[in-house]
Protein backbone atom coordinates (compact mmCIF):
# COMPACT_ATOMS: atom_id res chain seq x y z
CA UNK A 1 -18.12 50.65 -39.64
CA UNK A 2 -20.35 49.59 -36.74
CA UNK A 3 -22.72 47.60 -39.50
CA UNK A 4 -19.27 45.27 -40.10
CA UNK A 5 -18.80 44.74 -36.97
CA UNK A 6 -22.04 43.70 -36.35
CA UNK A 7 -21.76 40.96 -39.73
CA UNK A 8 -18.64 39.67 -38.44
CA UNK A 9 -19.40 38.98 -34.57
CA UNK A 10 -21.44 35.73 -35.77
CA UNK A 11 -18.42 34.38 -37.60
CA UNK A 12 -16.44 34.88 -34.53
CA UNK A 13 -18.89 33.17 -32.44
CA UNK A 14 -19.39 30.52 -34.70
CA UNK A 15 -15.58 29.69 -34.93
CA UNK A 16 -15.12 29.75 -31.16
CA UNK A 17 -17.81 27.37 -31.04
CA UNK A 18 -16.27 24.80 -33.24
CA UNK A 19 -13.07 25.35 -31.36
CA UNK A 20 -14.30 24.14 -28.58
CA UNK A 21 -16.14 21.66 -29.64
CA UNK A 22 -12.97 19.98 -30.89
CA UNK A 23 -11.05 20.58 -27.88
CA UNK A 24 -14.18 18.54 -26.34
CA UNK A 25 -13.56 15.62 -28.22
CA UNK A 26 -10.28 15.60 -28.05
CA UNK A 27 -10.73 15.58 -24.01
CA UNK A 28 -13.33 12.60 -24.06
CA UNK A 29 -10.49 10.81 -26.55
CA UNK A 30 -7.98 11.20 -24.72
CA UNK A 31 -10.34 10.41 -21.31
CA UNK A 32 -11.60 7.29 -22.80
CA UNK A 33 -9.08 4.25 -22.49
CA UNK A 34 -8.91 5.49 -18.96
CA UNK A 35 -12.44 5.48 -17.85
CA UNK A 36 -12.74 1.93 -20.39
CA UNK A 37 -10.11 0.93 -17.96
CA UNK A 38 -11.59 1.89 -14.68
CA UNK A 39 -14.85 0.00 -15.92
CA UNK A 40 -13.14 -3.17 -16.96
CA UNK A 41 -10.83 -3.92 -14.01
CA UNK A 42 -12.17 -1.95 -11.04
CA UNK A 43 -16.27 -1.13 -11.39
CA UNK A 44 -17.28 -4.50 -12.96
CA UNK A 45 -15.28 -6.63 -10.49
CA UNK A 46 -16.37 -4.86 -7.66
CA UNK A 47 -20.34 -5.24 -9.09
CA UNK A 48 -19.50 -8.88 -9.69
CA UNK A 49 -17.95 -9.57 -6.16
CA UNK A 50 -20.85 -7.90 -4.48
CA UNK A 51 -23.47 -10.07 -6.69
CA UNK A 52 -21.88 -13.30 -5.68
CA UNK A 53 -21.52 -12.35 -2.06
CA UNK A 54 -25.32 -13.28 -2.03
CA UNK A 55 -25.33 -15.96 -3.98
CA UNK A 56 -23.77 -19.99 -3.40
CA UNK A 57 -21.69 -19.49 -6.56
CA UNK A 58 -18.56 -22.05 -6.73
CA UNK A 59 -15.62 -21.60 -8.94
CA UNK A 60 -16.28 -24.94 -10.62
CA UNK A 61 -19.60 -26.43 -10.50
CA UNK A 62 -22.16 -27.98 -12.61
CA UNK A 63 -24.67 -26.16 -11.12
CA UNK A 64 -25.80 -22.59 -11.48
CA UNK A 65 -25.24 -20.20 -8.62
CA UNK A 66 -28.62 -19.07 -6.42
CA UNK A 67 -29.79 -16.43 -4.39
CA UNK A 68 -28.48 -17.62 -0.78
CA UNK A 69 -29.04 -13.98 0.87
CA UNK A 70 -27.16 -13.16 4.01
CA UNK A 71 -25.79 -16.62 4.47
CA UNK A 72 -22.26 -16.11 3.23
CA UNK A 73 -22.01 -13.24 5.66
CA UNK A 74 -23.30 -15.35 8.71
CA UNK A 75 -20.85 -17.44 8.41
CA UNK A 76 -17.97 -15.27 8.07
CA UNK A 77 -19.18 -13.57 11.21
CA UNK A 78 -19.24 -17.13 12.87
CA UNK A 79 -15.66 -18.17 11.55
CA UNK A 80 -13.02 -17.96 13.70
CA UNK A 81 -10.05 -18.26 11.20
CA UNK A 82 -11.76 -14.90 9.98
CA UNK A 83 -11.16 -12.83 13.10
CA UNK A 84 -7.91 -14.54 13.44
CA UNK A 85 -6.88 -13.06 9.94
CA UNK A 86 -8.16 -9.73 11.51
CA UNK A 87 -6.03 -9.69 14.20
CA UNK A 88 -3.09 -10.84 11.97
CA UNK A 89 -4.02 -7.75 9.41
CA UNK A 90 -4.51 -5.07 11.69
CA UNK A 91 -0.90 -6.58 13.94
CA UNK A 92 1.21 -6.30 10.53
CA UNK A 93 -0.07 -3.16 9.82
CA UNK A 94 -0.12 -1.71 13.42
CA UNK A 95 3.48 -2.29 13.29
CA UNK A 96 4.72 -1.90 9.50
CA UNK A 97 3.14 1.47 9.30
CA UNK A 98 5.04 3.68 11.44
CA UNK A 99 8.25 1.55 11.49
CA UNK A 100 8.42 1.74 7.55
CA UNK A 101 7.50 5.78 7.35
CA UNK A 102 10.10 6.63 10.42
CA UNK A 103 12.72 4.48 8.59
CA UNK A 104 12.36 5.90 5.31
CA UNK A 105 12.39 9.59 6.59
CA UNK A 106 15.06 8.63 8.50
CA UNK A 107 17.10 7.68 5.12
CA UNK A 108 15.57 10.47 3.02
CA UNK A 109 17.48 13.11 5.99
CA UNK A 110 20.31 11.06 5.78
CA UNK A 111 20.50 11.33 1.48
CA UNK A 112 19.00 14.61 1.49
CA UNK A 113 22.73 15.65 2.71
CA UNK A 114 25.10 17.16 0.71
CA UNK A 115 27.94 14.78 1.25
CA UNK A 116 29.79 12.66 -1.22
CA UNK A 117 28.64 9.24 -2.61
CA UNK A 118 24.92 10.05 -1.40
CA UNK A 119 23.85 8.73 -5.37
CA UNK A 120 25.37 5.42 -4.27
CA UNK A 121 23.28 5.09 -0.97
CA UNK A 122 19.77 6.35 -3.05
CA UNK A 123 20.88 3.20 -5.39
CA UNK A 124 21.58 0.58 -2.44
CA UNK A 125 18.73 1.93 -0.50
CA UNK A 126 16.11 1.52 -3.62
CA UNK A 127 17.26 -1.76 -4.95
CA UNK A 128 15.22 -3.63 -3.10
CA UNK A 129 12.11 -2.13 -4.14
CA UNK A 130 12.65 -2.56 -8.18
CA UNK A 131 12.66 -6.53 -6.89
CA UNK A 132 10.43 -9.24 -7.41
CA UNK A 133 8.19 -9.45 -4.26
CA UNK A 134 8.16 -13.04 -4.87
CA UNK A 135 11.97 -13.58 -5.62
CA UNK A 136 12.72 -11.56 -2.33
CA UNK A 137 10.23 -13.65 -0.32
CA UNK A 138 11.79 -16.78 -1.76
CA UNK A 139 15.49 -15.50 -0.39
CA UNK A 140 14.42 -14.48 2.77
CA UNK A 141 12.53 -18.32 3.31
CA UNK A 142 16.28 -19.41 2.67
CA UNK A 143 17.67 -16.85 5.23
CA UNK A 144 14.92 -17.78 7.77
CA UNK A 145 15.31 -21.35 7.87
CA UNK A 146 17.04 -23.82 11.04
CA UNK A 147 20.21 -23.79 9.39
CA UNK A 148 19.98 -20.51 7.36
CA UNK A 149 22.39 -17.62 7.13
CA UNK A 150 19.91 -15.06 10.24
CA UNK A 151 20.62 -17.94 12.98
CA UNK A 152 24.57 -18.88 11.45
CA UNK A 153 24.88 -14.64 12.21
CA UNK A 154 23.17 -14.78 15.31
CA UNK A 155 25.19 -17.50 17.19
CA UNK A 156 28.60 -16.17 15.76
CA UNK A 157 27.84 -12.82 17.26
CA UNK A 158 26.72 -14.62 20.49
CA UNK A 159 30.10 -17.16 20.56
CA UNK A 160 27.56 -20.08 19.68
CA UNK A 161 25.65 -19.25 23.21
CA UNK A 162 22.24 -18.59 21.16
CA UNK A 163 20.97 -20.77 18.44
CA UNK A 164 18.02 -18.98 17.01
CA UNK A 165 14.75 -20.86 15.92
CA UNK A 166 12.96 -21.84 13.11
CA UNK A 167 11.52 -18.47 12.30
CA UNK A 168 8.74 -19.38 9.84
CA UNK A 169 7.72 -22.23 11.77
CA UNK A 170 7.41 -20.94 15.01
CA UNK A 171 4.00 -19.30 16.12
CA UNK A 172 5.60 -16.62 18.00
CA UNK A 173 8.05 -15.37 15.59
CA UNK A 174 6.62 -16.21 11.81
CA UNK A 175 5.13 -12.48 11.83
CA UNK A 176 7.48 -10.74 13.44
CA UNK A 177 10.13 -12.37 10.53
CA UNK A 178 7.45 -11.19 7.35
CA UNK A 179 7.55 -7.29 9.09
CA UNK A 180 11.34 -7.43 9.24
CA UNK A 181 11.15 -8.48 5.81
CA UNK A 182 8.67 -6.28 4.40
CA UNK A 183 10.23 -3.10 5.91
CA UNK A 184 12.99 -3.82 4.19
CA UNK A 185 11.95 -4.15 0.52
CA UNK A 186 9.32 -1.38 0.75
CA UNK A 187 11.75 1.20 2.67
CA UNK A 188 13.30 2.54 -0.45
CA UNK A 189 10.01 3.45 -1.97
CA UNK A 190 8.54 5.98 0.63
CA UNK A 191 12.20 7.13 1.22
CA UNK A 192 11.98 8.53 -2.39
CA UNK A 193 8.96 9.92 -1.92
CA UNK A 194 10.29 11.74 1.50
CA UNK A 195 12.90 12.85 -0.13
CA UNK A 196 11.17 14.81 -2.57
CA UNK A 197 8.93 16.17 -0.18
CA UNK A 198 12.06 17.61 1.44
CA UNK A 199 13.19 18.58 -1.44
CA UNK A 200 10.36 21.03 -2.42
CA UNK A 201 10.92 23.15 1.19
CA UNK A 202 12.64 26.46 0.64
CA UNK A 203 16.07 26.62 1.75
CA UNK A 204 15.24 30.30 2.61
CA UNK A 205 13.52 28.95 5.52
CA UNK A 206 16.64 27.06 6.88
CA UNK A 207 18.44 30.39 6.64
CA UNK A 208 16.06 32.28 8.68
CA UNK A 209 15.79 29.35 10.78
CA UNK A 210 20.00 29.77 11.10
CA UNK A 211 19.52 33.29 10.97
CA UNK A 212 17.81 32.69 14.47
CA UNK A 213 20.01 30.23 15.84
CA UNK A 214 17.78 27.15 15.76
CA UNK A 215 19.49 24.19 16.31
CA UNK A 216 19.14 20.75 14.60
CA UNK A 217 15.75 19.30 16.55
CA UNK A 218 14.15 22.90 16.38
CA UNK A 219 14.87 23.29 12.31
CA UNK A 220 13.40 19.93 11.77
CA UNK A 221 10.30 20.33 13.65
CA UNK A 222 9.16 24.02 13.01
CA UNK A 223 10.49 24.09 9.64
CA UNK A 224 10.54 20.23 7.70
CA UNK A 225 8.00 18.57 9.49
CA UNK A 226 5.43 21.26 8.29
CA UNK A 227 6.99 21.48 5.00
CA UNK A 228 6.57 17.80 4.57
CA UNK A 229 2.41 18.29 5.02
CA UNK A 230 1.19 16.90 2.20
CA UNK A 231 3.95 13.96 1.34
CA UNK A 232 2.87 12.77 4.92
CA UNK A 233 -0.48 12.04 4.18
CA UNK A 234 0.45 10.76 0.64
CA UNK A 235 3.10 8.20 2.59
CA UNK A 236 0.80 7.45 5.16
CA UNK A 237 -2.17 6.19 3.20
CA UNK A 238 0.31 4.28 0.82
CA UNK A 239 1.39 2.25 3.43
CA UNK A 240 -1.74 1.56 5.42
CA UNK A 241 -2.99 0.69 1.92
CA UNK A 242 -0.32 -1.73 1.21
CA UNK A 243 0.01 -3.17 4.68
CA UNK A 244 -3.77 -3.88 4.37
CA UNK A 245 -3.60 -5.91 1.22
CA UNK A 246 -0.47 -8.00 2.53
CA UNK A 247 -0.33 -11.26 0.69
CA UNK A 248 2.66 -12.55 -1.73
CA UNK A 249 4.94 -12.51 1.37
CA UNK A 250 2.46 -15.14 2.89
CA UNK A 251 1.62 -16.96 -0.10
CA UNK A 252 5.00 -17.56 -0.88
CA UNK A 253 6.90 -18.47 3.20
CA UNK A 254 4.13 -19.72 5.27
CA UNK A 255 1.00 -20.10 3.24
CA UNK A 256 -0.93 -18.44 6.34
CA UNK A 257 0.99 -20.83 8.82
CA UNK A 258 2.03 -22.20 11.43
CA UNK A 259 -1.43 -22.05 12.87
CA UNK A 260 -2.93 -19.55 11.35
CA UNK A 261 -0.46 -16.94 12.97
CA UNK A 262 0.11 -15.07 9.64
CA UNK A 263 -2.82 -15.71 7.61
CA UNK A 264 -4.47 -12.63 6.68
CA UNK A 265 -7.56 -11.19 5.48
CA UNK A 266 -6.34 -11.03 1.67
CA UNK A 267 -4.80 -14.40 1.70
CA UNK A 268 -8.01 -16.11 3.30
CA UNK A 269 -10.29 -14.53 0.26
CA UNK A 270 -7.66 -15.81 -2.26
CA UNK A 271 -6.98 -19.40 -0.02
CA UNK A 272 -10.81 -19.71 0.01
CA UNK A 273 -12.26 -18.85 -3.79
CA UNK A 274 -9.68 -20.24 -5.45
CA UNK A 275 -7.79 -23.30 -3.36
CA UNK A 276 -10.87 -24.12 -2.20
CA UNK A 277 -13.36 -23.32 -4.88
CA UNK A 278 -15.56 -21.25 -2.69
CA UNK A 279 -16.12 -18.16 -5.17
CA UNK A 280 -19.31 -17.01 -2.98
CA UNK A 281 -17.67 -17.27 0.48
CA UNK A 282 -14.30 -15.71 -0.96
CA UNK A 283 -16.25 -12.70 -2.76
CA UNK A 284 -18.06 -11.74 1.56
CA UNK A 285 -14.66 -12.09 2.54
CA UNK A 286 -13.37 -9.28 -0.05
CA UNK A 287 -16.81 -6.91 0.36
CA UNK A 288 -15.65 -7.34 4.67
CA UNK A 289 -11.87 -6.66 3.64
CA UNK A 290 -13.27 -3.20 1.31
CA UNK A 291 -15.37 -2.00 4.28
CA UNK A 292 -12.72 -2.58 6.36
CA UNK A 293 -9.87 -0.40 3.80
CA UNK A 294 -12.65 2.56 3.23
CA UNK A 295 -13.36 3.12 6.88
CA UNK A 296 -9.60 3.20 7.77
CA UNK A 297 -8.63 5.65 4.65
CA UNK A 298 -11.89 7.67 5.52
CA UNK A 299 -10.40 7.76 8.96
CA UNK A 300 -6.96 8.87 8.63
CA UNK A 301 -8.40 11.09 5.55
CA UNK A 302 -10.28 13.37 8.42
CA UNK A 303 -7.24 13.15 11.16
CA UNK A 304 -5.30 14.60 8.19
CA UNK A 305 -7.18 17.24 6.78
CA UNK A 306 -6.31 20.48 6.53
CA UNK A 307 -7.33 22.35 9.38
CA UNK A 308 -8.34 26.41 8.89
């Protein structure tokens, strides 16, 4: 008995072996168009826009590109437009950030209730999001103009006492306009993903927290606001991430004006390697810009760790 044992624990062996082995391959097949992917369109253009940072490289030019060094860089540290498109970044984002994550948690509490016709308001509050960034920032241009439909609201609210301005073309308001705007498409977004954070908290905790008499405030921030931990930081990287890389709004209703008030760091790389040609310049711009990004993340990544 024990001598057939003994023959048939290297059959065993040998068909676990081959099992794996197949489950192997069927992991790297299944891995493969992703990592391909990853390669194509994130490691080689990052390898490629860090070799032309150091080089004179143009995006049209008879000539081939040389070794310049740290000129590119000296110069962006010398340009004022760049700082400028600094302050612009870090204002819009400074600003969009927690007025877009208070405003969608705000909505996801209000459709989290269980009243009638909260489908309806999910719908109206999302439909903005499944539209074209560019197709919104076109209507909004309209709405913002002299003569447009904001200022025709404004002075019938005020009896025709205030005429509001031009609000793309004016210095002091051409920002504040693009937040207003881009709040409101991108509100619907992280208010889905708030309300399935809430959604995953036990409703026993809201009946001990009745149980005990809690009242509104109190149930919110001892029992949701820890609950919603993890969707926080998820919500709060999303945005910083997408406020950072702010550009079809400006491409499309100022093209970084008036003055360079809402140029911003992404728009001068794109405005610089490809409407002016200057693939070497643009490519130190977008190595400053991913610095910039990986500090931030690595920042808010460690004031949102979990603590023992």
């Amino acid at each position: 008995m024990i001598a057939a044992l003994e023959r048939l624990r290297p059959v065993r062996r040998t068909r676990t072996t081959h099992a794996r082995r197949r489950e192997s391959l069927t992991a790297l097949g299944m891995a493969t168009p992703a990592v391909v992917l990853l390669i194509v369109f994130l490691v080689v253009p990052v390898a490629l826009a860090f070799a032309l940072a150091f080089t004179d490289a143009r995006l049209i030019s008879p000539t081939p590109a040389r070794f310049v060094g740290l000129r590119n860089f000296t110069l962006l540290f010398q340009d004022p437009v760049f700082y400028k498109s600094l302050r612009n970044t870090a204002y819009f984002a400074a600003v969009v950030v927690p007025l877009q994550a208070g405003l969608a948690l705000v909505l996801a509490l209000l459709v989290n209730a269980k009243v009638r016709g909260v489908n309806f308001f999910r719908t109206v509050y999302f439909l903005p999001v499944v539209t074209s960034m560019v197709v919104v920032s076109l209507l909004w241009t309209f709405l913002y103009r002299q003569d447009g439909l904001v200022n025709h609201v404004i002075s019938g609210l005020t009896l025709g006492h205030v005429h509001g301005p031009d609000w793309l073309g004016d210095p002091a308001t051409a920002m504040p306009a693009i937040i207003l705007m881009s709040v409101w498409q991108g509100v619907g977004f992280h208010m889905i993903i708030w309300l399935a954070g809430l959604q995953t908290i036990p409703a026993e905790l809201y009946e001990a927290a009745d149980l005990d008499g809690a009242a509104r405030w109190h149930r919110f921030l001892h029992v949701t606001w820890p609950g919603l931990r993890a969707t926080r930081t998820f919500v709060l990287v999303t945005i910083t991430i997408a406020a950072f890389s702010l550009f079809t709004q400006i491409r499309v209703m100022t093209q970084g004006g008036p003055l360079d008030s809402t140029t911003t760091v992404v728009y001068q790389a794109v405005h610089t390697g490809y409407d002016q040609q200057q693939t070497a310049y643009a490519a130190a711009i977008s190595l400053a810009f991913f610095v910039l990004v990986l500090s931030v993340s690595l920042v808010q990544r460690f004031l949102t760790r979990e603590k023992d």
